[in-house]
Each structure stands twice: as C-alpha cells, then as structure tokens.
C-alpha atoms as a PDB file:
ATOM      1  CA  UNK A   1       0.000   0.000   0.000  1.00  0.00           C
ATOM      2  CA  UNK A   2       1.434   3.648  -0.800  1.00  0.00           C
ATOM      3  CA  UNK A   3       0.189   6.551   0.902  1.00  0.00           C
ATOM      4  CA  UNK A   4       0.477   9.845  -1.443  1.00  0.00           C
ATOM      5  CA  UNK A   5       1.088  12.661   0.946  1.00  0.00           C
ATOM      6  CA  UNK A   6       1.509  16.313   1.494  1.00  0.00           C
ATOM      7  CA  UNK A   7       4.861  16.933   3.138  1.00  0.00           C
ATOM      8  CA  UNK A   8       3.259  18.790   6.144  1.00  0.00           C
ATOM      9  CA  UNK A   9       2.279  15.390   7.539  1.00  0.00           C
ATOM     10  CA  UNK A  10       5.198  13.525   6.683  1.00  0.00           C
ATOM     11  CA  UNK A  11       6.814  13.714  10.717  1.00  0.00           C
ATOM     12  CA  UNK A  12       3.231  12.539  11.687  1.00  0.00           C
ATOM     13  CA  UNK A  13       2.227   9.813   9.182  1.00  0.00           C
ATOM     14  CA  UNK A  14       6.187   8.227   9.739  1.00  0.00           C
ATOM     15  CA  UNK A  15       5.179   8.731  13.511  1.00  0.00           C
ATOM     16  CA  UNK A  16       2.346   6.670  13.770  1.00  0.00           C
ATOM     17  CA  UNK A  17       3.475   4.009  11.470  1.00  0.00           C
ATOM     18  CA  UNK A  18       6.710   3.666  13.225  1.00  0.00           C
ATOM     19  CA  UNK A  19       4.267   3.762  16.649  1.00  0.00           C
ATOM     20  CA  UNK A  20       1.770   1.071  14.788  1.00  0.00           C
ATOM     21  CA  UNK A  21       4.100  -1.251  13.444  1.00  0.00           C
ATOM     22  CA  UNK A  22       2.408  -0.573   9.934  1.00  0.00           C
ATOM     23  CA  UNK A  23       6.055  -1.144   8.179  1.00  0.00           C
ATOM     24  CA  UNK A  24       3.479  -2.392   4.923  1.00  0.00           C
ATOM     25  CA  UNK A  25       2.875   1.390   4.426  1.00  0.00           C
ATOM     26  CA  UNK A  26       4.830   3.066   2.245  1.00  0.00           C
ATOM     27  CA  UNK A  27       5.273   6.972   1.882  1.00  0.00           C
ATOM     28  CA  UNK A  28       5.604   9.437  -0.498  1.00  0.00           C
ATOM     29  CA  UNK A  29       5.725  13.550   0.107  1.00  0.00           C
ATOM     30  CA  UNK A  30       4.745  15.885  -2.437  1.00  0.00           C
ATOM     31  CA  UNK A  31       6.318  19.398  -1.076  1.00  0.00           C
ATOM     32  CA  UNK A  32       4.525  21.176   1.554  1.00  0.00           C
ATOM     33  CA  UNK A  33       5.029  24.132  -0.126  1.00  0.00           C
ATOM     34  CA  UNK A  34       2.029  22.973  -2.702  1.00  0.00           C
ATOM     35  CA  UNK A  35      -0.478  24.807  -0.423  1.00  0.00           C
ATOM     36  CA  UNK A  36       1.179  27.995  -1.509  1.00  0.00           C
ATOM     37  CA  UNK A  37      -0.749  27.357  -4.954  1.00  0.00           C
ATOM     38  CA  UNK A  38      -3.496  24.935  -4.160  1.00  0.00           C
ATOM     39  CA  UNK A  39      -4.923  24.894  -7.628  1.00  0.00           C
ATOM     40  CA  UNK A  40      -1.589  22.628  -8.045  1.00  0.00           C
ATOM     41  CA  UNK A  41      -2.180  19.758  -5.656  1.00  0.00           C
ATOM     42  CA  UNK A  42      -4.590  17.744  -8.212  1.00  0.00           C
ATOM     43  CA  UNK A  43      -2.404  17.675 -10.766  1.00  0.00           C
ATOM     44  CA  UNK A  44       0.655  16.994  -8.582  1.00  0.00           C
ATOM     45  CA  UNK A  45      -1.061  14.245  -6.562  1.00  0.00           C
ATOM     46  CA  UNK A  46      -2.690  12.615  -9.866  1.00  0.00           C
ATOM     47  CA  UNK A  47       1.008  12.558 -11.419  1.00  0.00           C
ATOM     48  CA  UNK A  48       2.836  11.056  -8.366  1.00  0.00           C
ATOM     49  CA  UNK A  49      -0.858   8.286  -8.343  1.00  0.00           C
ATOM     50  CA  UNK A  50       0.168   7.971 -11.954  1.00  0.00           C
ATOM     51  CA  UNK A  51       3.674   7.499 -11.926  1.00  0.00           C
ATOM     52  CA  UNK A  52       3.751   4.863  -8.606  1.00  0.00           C
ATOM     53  CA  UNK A  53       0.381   2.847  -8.984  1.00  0.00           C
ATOM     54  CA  UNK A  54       1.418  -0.056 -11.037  1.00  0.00           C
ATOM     55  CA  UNK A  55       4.279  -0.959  -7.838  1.00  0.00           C
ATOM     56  CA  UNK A  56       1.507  -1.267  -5.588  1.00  0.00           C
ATOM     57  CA  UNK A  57      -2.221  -3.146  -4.751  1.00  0.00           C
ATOM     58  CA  UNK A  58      -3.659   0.169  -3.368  1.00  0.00           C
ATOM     59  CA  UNK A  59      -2.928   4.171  -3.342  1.00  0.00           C
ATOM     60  CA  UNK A  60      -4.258   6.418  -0.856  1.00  0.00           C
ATOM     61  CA  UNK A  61      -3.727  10.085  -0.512  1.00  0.00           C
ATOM     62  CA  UNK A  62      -3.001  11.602   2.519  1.00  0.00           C
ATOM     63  CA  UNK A  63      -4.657  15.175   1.783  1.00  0.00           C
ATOM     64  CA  UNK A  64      -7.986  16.636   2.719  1.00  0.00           C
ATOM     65  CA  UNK A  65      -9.426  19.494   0.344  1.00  0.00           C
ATOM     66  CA  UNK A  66      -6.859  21.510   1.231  1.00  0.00           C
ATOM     67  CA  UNK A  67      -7.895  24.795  -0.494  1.00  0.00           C
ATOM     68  CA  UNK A  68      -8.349  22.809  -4.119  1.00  0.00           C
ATOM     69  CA  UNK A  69     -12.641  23.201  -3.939  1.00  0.00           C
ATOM     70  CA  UNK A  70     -13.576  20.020  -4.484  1.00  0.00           C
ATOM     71  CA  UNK A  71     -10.769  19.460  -7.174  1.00  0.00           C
ATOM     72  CA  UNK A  72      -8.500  17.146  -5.432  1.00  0.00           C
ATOM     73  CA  UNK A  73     -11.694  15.033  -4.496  1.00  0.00           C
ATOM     74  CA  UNK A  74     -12.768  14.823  -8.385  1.00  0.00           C
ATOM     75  CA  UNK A  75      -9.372  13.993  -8.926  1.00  0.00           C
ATOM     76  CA  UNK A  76      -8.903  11.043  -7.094  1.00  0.00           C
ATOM     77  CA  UNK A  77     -12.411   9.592  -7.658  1.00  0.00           C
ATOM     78  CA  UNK A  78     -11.126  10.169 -11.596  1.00  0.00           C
ATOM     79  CA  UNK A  79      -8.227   8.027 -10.187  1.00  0.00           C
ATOM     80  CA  UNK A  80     -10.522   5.415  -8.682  1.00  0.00           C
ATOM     81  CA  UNK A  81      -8.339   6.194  -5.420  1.00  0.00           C
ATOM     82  CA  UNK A  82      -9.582   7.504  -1.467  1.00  0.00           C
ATOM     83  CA  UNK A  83      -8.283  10.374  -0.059  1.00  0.00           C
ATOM     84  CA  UNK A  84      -8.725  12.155   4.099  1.00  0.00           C
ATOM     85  CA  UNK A  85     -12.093  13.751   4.878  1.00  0.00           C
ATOM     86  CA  UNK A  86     -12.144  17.064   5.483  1.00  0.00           C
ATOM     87  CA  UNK A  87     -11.353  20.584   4.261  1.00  0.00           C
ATOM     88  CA  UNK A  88      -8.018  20.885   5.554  1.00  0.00           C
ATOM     89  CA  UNK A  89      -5.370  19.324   7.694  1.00  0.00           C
ATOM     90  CA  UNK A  90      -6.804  21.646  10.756  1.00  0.00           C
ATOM     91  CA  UNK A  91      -9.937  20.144  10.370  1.00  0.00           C
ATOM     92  CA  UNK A  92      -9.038  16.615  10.677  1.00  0.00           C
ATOM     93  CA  UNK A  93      -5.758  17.198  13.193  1.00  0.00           C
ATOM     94  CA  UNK A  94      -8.903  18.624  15.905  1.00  0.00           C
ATOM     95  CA  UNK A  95     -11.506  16.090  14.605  1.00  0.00           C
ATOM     96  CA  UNK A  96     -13.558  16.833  11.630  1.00  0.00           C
ATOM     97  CA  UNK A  97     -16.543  17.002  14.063  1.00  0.00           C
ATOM     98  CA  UNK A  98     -15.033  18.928  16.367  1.00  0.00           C
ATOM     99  CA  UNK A  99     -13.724  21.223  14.018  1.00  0.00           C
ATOM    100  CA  UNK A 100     -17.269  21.763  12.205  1.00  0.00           C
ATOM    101  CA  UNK A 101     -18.821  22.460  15.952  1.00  0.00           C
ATOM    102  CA  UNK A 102     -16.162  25.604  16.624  1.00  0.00           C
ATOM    103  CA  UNK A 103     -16.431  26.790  13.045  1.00  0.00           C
ATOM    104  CA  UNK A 104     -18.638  29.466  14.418  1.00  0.00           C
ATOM    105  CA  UNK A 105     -16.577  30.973  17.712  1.00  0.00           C
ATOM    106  CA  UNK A 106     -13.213  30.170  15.758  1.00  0.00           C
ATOM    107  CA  UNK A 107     -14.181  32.188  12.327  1.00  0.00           C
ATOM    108  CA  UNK A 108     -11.417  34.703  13.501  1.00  0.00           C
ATOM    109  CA  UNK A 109      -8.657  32.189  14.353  1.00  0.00           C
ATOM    110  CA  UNK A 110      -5.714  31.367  12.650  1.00  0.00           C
ATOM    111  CA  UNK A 111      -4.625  27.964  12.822  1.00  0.00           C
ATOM    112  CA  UNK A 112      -0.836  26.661  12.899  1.00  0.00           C
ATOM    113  CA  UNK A 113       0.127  22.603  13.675  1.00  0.00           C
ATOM    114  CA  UNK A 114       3.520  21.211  14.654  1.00  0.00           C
ATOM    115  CA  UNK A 115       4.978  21.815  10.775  1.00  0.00           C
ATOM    116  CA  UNK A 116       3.798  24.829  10.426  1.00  0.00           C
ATOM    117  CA  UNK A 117       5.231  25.867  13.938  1.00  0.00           C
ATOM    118  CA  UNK A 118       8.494  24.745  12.748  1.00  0.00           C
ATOM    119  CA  UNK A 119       8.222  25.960   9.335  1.00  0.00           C
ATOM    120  CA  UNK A 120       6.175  29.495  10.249  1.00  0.00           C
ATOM    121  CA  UNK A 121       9.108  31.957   8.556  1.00  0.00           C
ATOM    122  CA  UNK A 122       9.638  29.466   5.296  1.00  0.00           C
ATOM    123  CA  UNK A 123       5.815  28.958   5.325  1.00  0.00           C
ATOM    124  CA  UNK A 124       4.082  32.510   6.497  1.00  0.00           C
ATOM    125  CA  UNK A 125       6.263  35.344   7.453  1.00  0.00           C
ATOM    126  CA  UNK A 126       8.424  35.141   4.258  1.00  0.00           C
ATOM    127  CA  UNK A 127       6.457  34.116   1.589  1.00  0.00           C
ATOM    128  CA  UNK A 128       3.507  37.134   2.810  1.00  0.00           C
ATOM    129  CA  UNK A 129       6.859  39.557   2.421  1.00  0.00           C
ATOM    130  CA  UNK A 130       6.157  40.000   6.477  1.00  0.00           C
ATOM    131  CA  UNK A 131      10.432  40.314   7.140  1.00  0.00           C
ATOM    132  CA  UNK A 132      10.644  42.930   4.583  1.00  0.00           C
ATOM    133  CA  UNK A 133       7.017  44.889   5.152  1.00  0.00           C
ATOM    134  CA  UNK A 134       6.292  44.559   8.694  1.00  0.00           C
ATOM    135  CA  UNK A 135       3.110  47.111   8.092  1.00  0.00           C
ATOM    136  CA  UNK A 136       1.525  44.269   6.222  1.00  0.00           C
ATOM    137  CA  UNK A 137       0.954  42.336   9.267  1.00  0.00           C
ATOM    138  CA  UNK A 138      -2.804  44.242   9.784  1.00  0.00           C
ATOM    139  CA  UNK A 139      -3.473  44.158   6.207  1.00  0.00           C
ATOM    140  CA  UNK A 140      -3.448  40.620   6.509  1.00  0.00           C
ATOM    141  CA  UNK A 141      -4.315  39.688   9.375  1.00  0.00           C
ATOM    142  CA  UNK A 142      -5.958  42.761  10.760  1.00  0.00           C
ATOM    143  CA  UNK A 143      -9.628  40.211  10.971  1.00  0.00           C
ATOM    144  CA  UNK A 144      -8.175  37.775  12.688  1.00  0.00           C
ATOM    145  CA  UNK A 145      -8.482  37.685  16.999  1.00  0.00           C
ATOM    146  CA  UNK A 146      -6.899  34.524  17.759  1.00  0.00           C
ATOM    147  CA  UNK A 147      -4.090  32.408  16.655  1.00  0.00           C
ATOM    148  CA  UNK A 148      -4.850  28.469  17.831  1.00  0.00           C
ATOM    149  CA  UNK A 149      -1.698  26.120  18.353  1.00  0.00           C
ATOM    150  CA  UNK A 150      -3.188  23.160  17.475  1.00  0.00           C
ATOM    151  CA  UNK A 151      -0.373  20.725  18.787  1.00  0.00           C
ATOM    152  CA  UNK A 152       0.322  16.925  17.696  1.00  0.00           C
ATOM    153  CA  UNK A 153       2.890  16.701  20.395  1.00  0.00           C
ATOM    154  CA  UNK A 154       3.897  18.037  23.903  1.00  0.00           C
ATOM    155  CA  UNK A 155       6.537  19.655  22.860  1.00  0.00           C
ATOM    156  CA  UNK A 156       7.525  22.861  25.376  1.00  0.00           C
ATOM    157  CA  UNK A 157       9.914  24.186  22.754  1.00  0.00           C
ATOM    158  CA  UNK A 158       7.064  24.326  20.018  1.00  0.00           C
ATOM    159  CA  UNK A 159       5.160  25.938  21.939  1.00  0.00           C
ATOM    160  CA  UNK A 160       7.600  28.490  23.144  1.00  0.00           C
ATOM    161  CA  UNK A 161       8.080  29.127  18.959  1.00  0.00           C
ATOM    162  CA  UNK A 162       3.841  29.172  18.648  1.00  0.00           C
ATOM    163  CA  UNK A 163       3.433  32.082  21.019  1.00  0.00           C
ATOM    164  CA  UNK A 164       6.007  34.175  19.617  1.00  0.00           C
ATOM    165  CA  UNK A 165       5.027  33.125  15.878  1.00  0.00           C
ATOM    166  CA  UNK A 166       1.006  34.668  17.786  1.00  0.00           C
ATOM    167  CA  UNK A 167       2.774  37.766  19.560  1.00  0.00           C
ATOM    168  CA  UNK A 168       4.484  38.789  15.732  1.00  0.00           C
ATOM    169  CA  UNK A 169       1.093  38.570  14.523  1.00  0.00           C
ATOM    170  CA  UNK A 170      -0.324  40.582  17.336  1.00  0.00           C
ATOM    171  CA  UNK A 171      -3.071  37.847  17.995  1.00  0.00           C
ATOM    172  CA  UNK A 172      -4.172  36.228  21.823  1.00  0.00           C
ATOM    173  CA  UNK A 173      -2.379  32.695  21.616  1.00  0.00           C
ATOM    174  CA  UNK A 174      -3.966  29.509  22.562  1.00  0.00           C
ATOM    175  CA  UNK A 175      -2.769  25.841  22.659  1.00  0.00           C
ATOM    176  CA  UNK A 176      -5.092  23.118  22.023  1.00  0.00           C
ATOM    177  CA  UNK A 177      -3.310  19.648  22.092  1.00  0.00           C
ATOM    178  CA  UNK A 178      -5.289  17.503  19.275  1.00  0.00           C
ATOM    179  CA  UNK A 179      -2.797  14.720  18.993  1.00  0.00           C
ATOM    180  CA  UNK A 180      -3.418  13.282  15.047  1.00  0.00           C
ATOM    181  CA  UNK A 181      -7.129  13.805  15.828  1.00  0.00           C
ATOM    182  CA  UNK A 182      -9.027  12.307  12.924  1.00  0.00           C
ATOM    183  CA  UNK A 183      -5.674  10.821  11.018  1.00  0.00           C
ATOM    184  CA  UNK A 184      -4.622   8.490  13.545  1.00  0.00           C
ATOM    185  CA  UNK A 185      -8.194   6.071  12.663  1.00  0.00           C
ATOM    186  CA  UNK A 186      -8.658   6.874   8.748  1.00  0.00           C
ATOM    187  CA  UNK A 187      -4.550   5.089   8.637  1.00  0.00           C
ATOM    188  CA  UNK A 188      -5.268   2.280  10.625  1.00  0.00           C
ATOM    189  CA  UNK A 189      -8.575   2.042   8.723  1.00  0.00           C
ATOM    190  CA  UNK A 190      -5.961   2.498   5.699  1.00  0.00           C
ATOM    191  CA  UNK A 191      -3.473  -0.054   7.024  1.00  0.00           C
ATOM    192  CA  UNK A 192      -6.501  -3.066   7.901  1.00  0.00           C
ATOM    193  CA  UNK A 193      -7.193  -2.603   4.022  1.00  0.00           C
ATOM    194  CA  UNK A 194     -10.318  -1.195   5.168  1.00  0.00           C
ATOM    195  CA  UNK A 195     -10.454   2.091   3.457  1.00  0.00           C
ATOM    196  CA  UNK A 196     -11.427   1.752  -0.317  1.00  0.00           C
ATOM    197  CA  UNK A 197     -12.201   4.427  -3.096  1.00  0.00           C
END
C-alpha cells in the first residue's frame, strides 16, 4: 500500500506508522510548499498516483481538500483512489466534528500545527513579504483575533516558537493539544485494508 502525501504530515504519518508497526505502508511527500498554490495539488497528486500505482495493490492520498474546492476530491475519484475527509489538515488534526462544531466561535482564528510551527518563517512570514514589510501584518491579518496552536505533540519548545510566531502577529495565543485527531483512525482504517475508493 502507498500513501500519497503532502509533506506537512510527513513527521506525523512516519510517527504513527513507526508507533503502529504498519512497516506495509509506504510513503511518499509531495512538497509542503504545494499549499502555496493549491490549484496545483490535483495535478501533482494525480502525477505522483500515476507514476507509482502499477508498484503497488492500493494508493491512498493523505490530503484533505486543502484549499483545491472540491478538485483534489474529483481527482482522485477520476483516479478510482480515497483520499482524508475534510477541508483541511486543521480540520481533521482537531476532529472533523469537532472542528465543524467551533467553526462558528473560531471564524477569527488562525490555525498553525507542529509543521507549520516549525516551518512558520519558510511557510508565512516570508512568503507574505512580512520580514521585509512589517506594516503588512494588519493588512493581513488585521480580521483575525486569535491564533490556535493546534499541537500533535507536547513539545515545550514548540510551543515556546507558537506564542512568539502569535505575539508577531499581534493575535491572543492559545494551545489546544489535538494529537493526530481524525488521522490516527482513517490510517489504521488504511493499514486493515479497510479504506477503499
């Protein structure tokens, strides 16, 4: 079985399997960076499906929507492969359920996981031009109230980097520790041979 994944997951997915024993899963990591352009994930993820399906009995894809609008899920039905409920990866890190139940109190929130804690200056503050235009911190996010750590790990040190990644975008910080939330089940569902297109 191959999973087809965005890089952004890649410590997580190679977590649990290494946790779960599930050494039958293989993994490959299309760059993170995709969600910079998310009209590009279909394509990318129905090239790397493409190029690696004949190697193996099943392909899953370890992306929700992801920004794509319903592309990436036309896509892989195209493909005749499954892929992660969900909008995003925020959705199904707290729980799609849970997610859908705070979508009203957390309109103004900005989320951030463990990768994108790690990766905030590669992923937010330079690509937005944020180190050369400070000023364009309001214009951005000048709507938002809250920035929401949601954290796969106890990790003090990422959390130390998530409150100053919320105080230099002048947003009240909180941490909500989700664990892999709705990932953890779809894999082993994935692993048993359970999930199917």
């Amino acid at each position: 079985m191959l999973l087809i994944a965005c890089g952004a997951l890649a410590h997580e997915i190679l977590a649990l399997k290494r946790l779960n024993g599930w050494d039958h899963l293989d993994l490959h990591c299309l760059p993170a960076n995709l969600h910079l352009w998310p009209d590009r994930i279909p394509a990318a993820v129905a090239a790397a499906v493409t190029a690696r399906r004949a190697a193996y009995d099943q392909v899953f894809v370890v992306y929700a929507d992801c920004g794509t609008g319903g592309q990436l899920q036309a896509t892989c039905a195209e493909l005749g492969v499954a892929m992660v409920e969900g909008p995003h990866c925020y959705s199904f890190f707290e729980g799609n359920a849970a997610f859908a139940a705070k979508a009203d109190d957390e309109f103004t929130a900005f989320y951030l996981t463990d990768f994108l804690v790690r990766q905030f200056d590669a992923f937010v503050w330079r690509p937005m031009g944020l180190d050369r235009h400070p000023e364009l911190r309001d214009m951005y996010f000048g709507n938002y109230t809250k920035l929401i750590y949601q954290a796969q790990t106890n990790d003090p040190a990422l959390d130390a980097k998530a409150q100053d990644c919320a105080r230099r975008l002048n947003l009240a910080y909180i941490r909500r520790f989700t664990g892999y939330g709705d990932l953890a089940p779809v894999l082993a569902a994935v692993a048993d041979g359970a999930m199917a297109p």
